[in-house]
N, C-alpha and C. Protein backbone atom coordinates (compact mmCIF):
# COMPACT_ATOMS: atom_id res chain seq x y z
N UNK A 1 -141.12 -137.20 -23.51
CA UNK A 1 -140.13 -136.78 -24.49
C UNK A 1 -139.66 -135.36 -24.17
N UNK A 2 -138.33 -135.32 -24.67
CA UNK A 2 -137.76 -133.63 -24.35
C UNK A 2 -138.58 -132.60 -25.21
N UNK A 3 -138.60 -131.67 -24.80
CA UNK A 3 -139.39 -130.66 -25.80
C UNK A 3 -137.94 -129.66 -26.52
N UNK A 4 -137.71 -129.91 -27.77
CA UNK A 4 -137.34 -128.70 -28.32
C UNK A 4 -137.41 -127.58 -28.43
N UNK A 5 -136.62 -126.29 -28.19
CA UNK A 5 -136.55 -124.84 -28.06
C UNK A 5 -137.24 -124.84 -29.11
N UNK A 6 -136.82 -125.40 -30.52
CA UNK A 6 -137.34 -124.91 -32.02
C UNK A 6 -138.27 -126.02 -32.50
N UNK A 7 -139.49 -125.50 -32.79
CA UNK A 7 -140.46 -126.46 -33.49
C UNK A 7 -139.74 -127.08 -34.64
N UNK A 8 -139.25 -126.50 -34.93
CA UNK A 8 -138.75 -126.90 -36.55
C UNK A 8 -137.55 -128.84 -36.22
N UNK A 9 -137.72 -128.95 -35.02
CA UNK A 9 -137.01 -130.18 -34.39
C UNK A 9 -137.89 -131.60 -33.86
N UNK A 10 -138.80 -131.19 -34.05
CA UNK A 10 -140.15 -131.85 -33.33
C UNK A 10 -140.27 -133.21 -34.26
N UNK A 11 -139.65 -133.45 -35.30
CA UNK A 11 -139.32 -134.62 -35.60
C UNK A 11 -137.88 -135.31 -35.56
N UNK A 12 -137.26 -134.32 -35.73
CA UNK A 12 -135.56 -134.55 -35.65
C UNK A 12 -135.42 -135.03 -34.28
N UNK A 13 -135.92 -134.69 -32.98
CA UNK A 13 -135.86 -135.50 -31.92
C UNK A 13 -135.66 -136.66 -31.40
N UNK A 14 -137.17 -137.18 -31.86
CA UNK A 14 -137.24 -138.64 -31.59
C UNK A 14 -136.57 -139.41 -32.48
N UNK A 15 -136.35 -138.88 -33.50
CA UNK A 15 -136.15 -139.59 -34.64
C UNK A 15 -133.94 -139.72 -34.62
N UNK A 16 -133.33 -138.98 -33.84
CA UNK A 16 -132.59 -139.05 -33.19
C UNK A 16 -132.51 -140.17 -32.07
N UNK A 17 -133.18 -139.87 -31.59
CA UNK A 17 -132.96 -140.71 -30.34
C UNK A 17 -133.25 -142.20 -30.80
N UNK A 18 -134.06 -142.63 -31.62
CA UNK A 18 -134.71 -143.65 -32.12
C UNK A 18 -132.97 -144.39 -33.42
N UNK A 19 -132.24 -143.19 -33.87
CA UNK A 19 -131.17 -143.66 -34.63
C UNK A 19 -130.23 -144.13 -33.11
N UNK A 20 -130.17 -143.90 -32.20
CA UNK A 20 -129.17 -143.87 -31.52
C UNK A 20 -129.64 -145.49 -30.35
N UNK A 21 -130.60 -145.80 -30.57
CA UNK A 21 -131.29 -146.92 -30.06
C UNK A 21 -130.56 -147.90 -30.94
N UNK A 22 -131.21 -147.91 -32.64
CA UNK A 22 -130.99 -148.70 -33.71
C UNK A 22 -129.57 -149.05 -33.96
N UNK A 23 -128.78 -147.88 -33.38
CA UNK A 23 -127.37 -148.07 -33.86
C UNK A 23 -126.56 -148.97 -32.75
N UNK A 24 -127.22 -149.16 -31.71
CA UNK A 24 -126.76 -150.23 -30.82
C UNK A 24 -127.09 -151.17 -31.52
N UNK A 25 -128.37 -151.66 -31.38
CA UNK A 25 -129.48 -152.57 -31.87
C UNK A 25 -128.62 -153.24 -33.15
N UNK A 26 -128.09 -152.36 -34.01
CA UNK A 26 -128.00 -153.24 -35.13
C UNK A 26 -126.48 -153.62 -35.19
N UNK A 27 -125.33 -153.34 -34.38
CA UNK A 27 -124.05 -153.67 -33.85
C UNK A 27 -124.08 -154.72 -32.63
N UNK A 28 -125.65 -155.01 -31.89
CA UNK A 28 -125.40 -155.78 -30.89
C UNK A 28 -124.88 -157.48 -31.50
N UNK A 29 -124.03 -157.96 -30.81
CA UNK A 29 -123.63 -159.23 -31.00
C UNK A 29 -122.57 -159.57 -32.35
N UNK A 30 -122.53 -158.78 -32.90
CA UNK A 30 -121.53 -158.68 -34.27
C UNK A 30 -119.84 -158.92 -33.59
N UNK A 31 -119.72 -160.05 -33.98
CA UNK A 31 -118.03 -159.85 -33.75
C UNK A 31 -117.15 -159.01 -34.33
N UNK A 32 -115.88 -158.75 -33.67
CA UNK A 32 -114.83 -157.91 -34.47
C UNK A 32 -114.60 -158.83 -35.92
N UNK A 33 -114.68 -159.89 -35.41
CA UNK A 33 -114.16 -160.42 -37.19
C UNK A 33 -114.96 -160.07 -38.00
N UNK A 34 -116.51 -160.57 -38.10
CA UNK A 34 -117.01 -160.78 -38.89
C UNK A 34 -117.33 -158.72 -39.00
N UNK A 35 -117.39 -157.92 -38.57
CA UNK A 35 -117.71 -156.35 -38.80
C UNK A 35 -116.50 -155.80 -39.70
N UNK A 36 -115.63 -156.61 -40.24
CA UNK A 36 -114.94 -156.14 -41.56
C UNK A 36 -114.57 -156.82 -42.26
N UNK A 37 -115.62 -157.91 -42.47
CA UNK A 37 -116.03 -158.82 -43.74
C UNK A 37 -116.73 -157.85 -44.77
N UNK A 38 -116.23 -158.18 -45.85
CA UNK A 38 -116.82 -157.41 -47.19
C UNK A 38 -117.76 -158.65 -47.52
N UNK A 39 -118.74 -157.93 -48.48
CA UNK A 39 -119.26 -158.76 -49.47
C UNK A 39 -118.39 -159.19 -51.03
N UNK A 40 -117.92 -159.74 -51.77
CA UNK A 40 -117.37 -159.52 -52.75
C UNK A 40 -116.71 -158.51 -53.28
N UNK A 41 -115.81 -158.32 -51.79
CA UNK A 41 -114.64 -156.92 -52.06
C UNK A 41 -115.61 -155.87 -52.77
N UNK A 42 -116.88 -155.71 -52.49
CA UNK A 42 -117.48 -154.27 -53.17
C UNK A 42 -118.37 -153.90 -51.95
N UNK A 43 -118.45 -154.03 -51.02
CA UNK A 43 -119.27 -153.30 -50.11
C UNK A 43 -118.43 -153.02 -49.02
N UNK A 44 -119.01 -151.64 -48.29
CA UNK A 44 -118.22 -151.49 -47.02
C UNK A 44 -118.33 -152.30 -46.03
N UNK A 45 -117.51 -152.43 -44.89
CA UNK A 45 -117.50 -153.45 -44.11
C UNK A 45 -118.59 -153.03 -42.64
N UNK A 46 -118.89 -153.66 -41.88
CA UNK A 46 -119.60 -152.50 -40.79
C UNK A 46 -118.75 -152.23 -40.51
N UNK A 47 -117.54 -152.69 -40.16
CA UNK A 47 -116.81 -151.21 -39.07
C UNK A 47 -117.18 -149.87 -40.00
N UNK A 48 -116.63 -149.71 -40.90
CA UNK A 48 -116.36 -148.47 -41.85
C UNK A 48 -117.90 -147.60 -41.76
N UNK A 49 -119.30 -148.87 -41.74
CA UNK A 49 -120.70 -148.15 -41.69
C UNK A 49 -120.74 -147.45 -40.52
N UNK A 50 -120.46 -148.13 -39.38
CA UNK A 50 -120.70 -147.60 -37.98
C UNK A 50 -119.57 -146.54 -37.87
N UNK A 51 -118.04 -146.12 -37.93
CA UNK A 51 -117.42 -145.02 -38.38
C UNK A 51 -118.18 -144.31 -38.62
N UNK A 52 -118.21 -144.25 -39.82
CA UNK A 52 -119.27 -143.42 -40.84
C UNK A 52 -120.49 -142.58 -39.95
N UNK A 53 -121.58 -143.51 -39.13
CA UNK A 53 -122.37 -143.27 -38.43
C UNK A 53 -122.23 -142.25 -37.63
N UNK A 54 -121.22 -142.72 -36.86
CA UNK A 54 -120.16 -141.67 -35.70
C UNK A 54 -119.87 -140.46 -36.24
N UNK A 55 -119.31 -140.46 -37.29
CA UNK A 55 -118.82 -139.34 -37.81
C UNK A 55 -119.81 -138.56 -38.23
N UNK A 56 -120.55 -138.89 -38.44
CA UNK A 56 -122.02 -137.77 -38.81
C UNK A 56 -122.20 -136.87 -37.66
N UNK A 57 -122.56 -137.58 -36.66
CA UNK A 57 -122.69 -137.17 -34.69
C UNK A 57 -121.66 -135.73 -35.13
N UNK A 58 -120.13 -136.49 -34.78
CA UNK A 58 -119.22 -135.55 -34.52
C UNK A 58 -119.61 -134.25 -35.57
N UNK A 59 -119.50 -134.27 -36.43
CA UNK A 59 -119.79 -133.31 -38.05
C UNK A 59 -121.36 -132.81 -37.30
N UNK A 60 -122.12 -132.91 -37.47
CA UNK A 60 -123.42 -132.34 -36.92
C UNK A 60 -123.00 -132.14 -34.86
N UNK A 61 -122.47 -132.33 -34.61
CA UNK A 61 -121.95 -131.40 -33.10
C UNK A 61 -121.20 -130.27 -33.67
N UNK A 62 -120.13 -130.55 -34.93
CA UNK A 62 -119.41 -129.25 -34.90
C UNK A 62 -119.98 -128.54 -35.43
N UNK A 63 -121.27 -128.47 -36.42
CA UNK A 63 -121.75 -127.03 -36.83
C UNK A 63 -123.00 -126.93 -36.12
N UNK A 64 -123.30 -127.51 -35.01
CA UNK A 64 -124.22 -126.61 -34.42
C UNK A 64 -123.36 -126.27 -32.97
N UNK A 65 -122.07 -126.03 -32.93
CA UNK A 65 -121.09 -125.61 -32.22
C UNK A 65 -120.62 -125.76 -31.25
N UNK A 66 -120.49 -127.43 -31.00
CA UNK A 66 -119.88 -128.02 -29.96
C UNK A 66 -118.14 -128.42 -30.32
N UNK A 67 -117.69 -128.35 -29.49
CA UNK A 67 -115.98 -128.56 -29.63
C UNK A 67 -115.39 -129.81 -29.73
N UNK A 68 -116.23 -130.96 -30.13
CA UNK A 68 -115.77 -132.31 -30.05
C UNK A 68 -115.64 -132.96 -31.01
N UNK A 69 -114.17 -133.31 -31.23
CA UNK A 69 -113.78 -133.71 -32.95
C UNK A 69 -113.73 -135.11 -33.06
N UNK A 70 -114.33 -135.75 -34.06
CA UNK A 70 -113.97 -137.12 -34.21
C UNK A 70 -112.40 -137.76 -33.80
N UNK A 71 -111.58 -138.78 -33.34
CA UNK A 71 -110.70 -139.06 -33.04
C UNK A 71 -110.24 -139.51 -34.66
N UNK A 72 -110.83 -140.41 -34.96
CA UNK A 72 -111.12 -141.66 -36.17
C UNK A 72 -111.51 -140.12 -37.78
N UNK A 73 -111.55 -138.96 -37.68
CA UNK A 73 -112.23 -138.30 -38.82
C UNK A 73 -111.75 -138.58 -39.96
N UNK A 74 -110.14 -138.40 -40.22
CA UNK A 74 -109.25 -139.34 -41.23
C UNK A 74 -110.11 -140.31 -42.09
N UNK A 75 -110.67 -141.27 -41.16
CA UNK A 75 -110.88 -142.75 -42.21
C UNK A 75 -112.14 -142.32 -42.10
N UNK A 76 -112.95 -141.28 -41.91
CA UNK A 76 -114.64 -141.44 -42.09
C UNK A 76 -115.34 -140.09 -42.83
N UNK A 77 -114.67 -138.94 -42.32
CA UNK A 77 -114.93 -137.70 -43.34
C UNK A 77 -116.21 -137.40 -44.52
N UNK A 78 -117.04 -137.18 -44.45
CA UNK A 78 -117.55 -136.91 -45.80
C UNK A 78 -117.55 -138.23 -46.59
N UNK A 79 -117.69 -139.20 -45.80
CA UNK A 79 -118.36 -140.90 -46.58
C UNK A 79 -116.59 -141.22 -47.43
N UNK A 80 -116.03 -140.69 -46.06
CA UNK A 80 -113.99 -141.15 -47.13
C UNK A 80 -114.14 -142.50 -47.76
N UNK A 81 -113.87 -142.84 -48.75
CA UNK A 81 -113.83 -144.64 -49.27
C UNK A 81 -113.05 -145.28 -47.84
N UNK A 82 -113.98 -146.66 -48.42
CA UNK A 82 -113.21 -147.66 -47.15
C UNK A 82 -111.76 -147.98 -48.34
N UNK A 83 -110.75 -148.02 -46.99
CA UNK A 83 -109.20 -148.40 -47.32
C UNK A 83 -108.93 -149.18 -46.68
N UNK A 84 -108.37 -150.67 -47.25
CA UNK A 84 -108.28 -152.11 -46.87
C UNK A 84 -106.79 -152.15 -46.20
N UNK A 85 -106.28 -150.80 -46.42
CA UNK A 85 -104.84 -150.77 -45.89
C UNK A 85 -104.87 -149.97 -44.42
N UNK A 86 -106.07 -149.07 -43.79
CA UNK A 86 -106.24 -148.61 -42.80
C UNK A 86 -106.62 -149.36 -41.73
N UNK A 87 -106.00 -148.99 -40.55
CA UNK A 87 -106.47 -149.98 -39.44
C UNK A 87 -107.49 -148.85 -38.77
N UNK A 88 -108.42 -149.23 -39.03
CA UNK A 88 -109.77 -148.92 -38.51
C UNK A 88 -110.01 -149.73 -36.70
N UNK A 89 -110.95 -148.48 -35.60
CA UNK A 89 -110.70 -148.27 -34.49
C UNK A 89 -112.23 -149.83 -34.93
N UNK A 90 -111.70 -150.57 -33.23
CA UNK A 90 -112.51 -151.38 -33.11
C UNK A 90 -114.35 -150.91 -32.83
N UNK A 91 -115.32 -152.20 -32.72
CA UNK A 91 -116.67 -151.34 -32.62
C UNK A 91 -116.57 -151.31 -31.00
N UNK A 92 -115.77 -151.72 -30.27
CA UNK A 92 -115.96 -151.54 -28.82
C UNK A 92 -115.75 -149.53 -28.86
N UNK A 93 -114.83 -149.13 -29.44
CA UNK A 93 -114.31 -147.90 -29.01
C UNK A 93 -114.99 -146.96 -29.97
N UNK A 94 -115.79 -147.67 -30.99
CA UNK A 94 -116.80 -146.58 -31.76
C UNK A 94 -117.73 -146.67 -30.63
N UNK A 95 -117.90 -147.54 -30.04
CA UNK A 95 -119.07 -147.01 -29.25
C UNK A 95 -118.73 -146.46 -28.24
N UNK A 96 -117.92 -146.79 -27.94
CA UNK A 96 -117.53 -145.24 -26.48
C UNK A 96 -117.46 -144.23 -27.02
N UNK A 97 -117.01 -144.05 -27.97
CA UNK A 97 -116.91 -142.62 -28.92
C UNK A 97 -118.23 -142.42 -28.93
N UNK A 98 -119.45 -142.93 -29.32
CA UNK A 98 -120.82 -142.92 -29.55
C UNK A 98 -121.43 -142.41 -28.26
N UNK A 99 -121.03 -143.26 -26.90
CA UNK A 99 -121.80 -142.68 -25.78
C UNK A 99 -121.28 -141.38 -25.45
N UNK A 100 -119.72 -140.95 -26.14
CA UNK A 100 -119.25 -139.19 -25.18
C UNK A 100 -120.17 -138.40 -26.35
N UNK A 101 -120.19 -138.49 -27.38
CA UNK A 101 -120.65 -137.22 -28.08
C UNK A 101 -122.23 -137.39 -28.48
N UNK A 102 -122.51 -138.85 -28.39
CA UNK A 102 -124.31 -138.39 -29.01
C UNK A 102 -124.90 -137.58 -27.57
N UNK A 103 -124.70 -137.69 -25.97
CA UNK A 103 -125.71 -137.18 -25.78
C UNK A 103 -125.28 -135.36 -25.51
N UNK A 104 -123.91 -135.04 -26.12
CA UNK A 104 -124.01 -133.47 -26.32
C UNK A 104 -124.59 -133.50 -27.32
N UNK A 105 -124.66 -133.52 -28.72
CA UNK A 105 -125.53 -133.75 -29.62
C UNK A 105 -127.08 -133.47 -29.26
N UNK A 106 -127.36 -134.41 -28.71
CA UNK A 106 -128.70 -134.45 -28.11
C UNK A 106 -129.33 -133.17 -27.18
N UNK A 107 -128.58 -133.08 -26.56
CA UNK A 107 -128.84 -131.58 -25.69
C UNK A 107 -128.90 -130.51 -26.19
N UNK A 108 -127.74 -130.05 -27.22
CA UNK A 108 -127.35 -129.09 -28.01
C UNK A 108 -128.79 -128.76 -29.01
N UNK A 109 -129.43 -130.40 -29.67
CA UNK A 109 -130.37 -130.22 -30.79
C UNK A 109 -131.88 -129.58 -29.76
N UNK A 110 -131.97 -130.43 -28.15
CA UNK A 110 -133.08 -129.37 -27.55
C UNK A 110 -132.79 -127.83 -27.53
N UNK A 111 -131.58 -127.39 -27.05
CA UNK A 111 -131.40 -125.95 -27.01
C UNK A 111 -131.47 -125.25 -28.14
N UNK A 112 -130.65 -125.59 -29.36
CA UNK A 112 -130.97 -125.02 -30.66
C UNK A 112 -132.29 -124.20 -30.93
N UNK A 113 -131.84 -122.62 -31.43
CA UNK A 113 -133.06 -121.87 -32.02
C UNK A 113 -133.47 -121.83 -33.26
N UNK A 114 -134.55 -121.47 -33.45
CA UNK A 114 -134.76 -121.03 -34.86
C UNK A 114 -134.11 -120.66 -35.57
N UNK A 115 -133.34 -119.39 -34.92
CA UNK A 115 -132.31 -118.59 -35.89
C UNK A 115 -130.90 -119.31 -36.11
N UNK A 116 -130.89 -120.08 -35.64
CA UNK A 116 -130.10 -120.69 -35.20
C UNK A 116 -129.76 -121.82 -36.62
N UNK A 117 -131.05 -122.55 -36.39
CA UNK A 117 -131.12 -123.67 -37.46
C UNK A 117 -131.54 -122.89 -39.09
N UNK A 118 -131.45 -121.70 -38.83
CA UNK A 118 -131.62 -120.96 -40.32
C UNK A 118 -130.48 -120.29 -40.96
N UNK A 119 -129.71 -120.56 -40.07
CA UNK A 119 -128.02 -119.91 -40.34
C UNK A 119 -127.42 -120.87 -41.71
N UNK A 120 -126.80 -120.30 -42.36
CA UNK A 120 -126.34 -120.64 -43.70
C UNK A 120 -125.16 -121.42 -43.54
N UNK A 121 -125.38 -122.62 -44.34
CA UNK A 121 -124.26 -123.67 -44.20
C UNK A 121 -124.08 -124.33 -45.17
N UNK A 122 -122.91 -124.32 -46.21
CA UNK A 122 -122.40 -124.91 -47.32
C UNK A 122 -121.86 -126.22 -47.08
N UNK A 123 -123.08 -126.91 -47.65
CA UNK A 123 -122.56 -128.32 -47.78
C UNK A 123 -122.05 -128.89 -48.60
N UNK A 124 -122.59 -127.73 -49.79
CA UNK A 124 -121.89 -128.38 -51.04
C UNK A 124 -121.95 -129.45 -52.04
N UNK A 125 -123.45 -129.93 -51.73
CA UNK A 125 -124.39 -130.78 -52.40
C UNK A 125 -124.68 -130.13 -53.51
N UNK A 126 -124.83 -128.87 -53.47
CA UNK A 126 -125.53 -127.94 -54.75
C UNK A 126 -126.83 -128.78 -55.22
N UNK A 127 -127.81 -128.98 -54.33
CA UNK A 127 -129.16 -129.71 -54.82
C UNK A 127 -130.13 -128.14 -54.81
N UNK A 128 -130.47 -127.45 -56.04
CA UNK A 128 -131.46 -125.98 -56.11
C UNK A 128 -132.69 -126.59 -55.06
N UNK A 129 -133.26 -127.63 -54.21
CA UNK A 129 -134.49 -127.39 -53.85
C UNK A 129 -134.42 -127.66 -52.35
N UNK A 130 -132.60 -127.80 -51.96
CA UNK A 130 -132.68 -127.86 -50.60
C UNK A 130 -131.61 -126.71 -49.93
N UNK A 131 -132.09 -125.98 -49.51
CA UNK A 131 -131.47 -124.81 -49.16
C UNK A 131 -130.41 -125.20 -48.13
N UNK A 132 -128.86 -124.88 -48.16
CA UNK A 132 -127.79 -125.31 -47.45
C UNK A 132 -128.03 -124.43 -45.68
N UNK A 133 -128.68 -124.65 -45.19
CA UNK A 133 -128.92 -124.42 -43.63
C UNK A 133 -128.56 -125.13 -42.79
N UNK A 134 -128.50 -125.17 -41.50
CA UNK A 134 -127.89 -126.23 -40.34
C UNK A 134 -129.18 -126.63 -40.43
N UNK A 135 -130.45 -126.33 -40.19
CA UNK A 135 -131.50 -127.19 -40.72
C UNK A 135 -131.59 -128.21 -41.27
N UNK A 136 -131.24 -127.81 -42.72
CA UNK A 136 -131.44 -129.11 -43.84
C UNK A 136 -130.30 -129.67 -43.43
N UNK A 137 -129.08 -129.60 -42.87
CA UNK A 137 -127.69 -130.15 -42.78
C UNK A 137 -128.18 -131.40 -41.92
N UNK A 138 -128.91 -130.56 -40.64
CA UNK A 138 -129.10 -131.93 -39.54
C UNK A 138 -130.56 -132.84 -39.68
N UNK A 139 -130.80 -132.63 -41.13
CA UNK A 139 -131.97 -133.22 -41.95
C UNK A 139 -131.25 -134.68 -42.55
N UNK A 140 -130.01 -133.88 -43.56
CA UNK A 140 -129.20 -134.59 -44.03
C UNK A 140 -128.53 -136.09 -43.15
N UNK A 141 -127.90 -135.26 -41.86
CA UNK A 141 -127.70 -136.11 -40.85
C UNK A 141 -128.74 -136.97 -40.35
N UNK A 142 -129.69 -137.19 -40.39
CA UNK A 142 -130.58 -137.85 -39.80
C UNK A 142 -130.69 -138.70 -40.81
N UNK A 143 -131.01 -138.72 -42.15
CA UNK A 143 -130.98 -139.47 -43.20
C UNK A 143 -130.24 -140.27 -43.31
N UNK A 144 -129.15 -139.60 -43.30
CA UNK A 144 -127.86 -140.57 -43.32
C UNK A 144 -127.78 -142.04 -42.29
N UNK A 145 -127.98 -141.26 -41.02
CA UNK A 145 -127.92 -142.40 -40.16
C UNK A 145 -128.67 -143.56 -40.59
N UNK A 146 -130.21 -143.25 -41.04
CA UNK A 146 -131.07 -144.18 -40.93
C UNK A 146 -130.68 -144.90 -42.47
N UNK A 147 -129.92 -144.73 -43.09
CA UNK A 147 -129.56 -145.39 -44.61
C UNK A 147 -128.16 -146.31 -43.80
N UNK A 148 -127.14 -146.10 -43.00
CA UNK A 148 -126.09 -146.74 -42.39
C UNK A 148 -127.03 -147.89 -41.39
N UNK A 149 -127.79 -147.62 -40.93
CA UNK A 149 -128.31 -148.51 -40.20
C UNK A 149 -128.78 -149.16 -40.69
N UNK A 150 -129.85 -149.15 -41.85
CA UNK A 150 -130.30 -149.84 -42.73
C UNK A 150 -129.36 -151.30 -43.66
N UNK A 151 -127.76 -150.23 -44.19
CA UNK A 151 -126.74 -151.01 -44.37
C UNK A 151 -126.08 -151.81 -43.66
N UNK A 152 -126.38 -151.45 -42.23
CA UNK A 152 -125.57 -152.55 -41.66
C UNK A 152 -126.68 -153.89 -41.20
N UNK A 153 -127.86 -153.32 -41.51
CA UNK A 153 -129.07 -154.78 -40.98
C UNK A 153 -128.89 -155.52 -42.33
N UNK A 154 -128.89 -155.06 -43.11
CA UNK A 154 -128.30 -155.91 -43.95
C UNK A 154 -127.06 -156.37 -44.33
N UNK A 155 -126.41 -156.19 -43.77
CA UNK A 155 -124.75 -156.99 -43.74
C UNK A 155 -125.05 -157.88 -42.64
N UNK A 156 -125.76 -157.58 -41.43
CA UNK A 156 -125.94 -158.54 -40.67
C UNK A 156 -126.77 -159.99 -40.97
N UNK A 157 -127.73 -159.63 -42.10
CA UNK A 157 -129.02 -160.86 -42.23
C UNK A 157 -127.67 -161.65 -43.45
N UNK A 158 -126.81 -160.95 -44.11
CA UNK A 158 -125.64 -161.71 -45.04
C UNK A 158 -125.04 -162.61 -44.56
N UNK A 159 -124.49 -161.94 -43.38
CA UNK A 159 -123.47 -162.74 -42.75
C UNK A 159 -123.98 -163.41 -41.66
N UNK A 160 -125.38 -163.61 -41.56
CA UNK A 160 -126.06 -165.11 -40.88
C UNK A 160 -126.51 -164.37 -39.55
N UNK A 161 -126.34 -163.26 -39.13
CA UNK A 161 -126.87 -162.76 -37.97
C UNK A 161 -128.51 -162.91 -38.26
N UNK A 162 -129.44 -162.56 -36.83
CA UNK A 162 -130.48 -162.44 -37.29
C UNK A 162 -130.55 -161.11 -37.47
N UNK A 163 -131.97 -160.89 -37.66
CA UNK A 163 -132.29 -159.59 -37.90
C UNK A 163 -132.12 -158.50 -36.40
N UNK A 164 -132.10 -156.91 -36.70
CA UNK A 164 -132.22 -156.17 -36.44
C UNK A 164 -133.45 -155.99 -35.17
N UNK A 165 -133.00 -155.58 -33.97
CA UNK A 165 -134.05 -155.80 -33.00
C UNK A 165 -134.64 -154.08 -33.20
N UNK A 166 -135.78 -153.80 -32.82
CA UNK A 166 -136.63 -152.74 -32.35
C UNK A 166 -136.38 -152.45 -30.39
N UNK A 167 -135.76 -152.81 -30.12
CA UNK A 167 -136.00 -153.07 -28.77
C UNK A 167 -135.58 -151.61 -28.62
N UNK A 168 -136.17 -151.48 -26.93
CA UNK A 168 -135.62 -149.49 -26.45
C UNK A 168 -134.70 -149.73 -25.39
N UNK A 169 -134.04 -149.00 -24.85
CA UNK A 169 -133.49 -149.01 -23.46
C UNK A 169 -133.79 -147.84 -22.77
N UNK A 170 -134.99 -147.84 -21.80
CA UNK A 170 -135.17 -146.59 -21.62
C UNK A 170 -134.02 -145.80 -20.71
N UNK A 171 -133.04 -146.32 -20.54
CA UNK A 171 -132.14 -145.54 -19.80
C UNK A 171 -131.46 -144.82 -20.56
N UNK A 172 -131.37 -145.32 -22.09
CA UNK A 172 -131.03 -144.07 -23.27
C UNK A 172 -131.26 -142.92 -23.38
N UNK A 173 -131.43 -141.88 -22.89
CA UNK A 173 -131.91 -140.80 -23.17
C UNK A 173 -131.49 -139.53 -24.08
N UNK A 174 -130.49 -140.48 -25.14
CA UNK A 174 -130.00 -139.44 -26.39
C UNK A 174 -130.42 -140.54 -27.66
C-alpha cells in the first residue's frame, strides 16, 4: 500500500482506493437503458448516482488544489436534483471521466500535509461537532461515495442484476 505524507490519511487511503474498485464493481454490466430507470419516479436513476460519485472526485481534487473541473458539474453539483429533462453524459464517459481524475486525486491525497488537511474549509453543513477542514471535507467525500455505491447495489438487486461483486483489479492503483 502507498504510504501517506499525513497520518491523519491512513484510513482515507485504502478506503479510497477500495471506493474506486466498488464503483466499477457496482456499474459493471448495467446497461445504458436500464442506468436511468427510476423506481416509482422517486428515486435517482444510476446514471445521476454514478454523476454524483464523479463529482465528489472532481469537488475533493479542487480543494485540495488540483485544476480539473467536472465536464458534467451542472447536472451533479452539491447532490443537484435529478432532472428528467437533462440529457445526462452516458456511464461509458463517466467512466473515462473516472479514470482521468481519480488517480490525480489519489496522488494528491498521498502528498497532502498535515497543515494542509487542517486548512479551513466552508462547507456549509453548519454541523457544531464537525469542524469545516479539508480533513473532515475529504471525510465527507469518502462517505458519500460509499452511501452512492451502496445506492446503486441496490438499484441493481431492483432491477434484477445480481449483486455487487467484491472483486480487486490489482492493476488499479487509485
Amino acid at each position: 500500500m502507498d504510504t501517506p505524507k499525513s497520518k491523519k490519511l491512513d484510513i482515507v487511503i485504502p478506503a479510497y482506493r477500495m471506493h474506486s474498485q466498488s464503483f466499477l464493481n457496482v456499474l459493471n454490466g448495467i446497461s445504458e437503458e436500464d442506468a436511468v430507470k427510476r423506481i416509482d419516479g422517486k428515486t435517482n436513476h444510476i446514471l445521476w448516482m454514478a454523476g454524483n460519485f464523479l463529482n465528489v472526485r472532481y469537488w475533493l481534487a479542487g480543494v485540495l488544489g488540483l485544476p480539473d473541473e467536472d465536464p458534467n458539474n451542472e447536472l451533479f453539483f452539491q447532490g443537484k436534483a435529478l432532472d428528467e429533462n437533462f440529457k445526462y453524459p452516458g456511464l461509458e464517459e463517466l467512466k473515462k471521466n473516472f479514470h482521468a481524475v481519480s488517480p490525480k486525486v489519489y496522488q494528491k491525497l498521498l502528498e497532502t500535509s498535515d497543515e494542509e488537511l487542517e486548512e479551513k474549509f466552508a462547507v456549509g453543513m453548519n454541523i457544531p461537532f464537525v469542524p469545516e477542514t479539508k480533513l473532515n471535507f475529504t471525510g465527507m467525500c469518502i462517505s458519500r461515495e460509499d452511501y452512492l455505491c451502496g445506492q446503486i447495489g441496490l438499484m441493481r438487486k431492483i432491477l434484477g442484476y445480481p449483486g455487487m461483486t467484491y472483486d480487486t483489479d490489482e492493476n488499479l492503483k487509485y
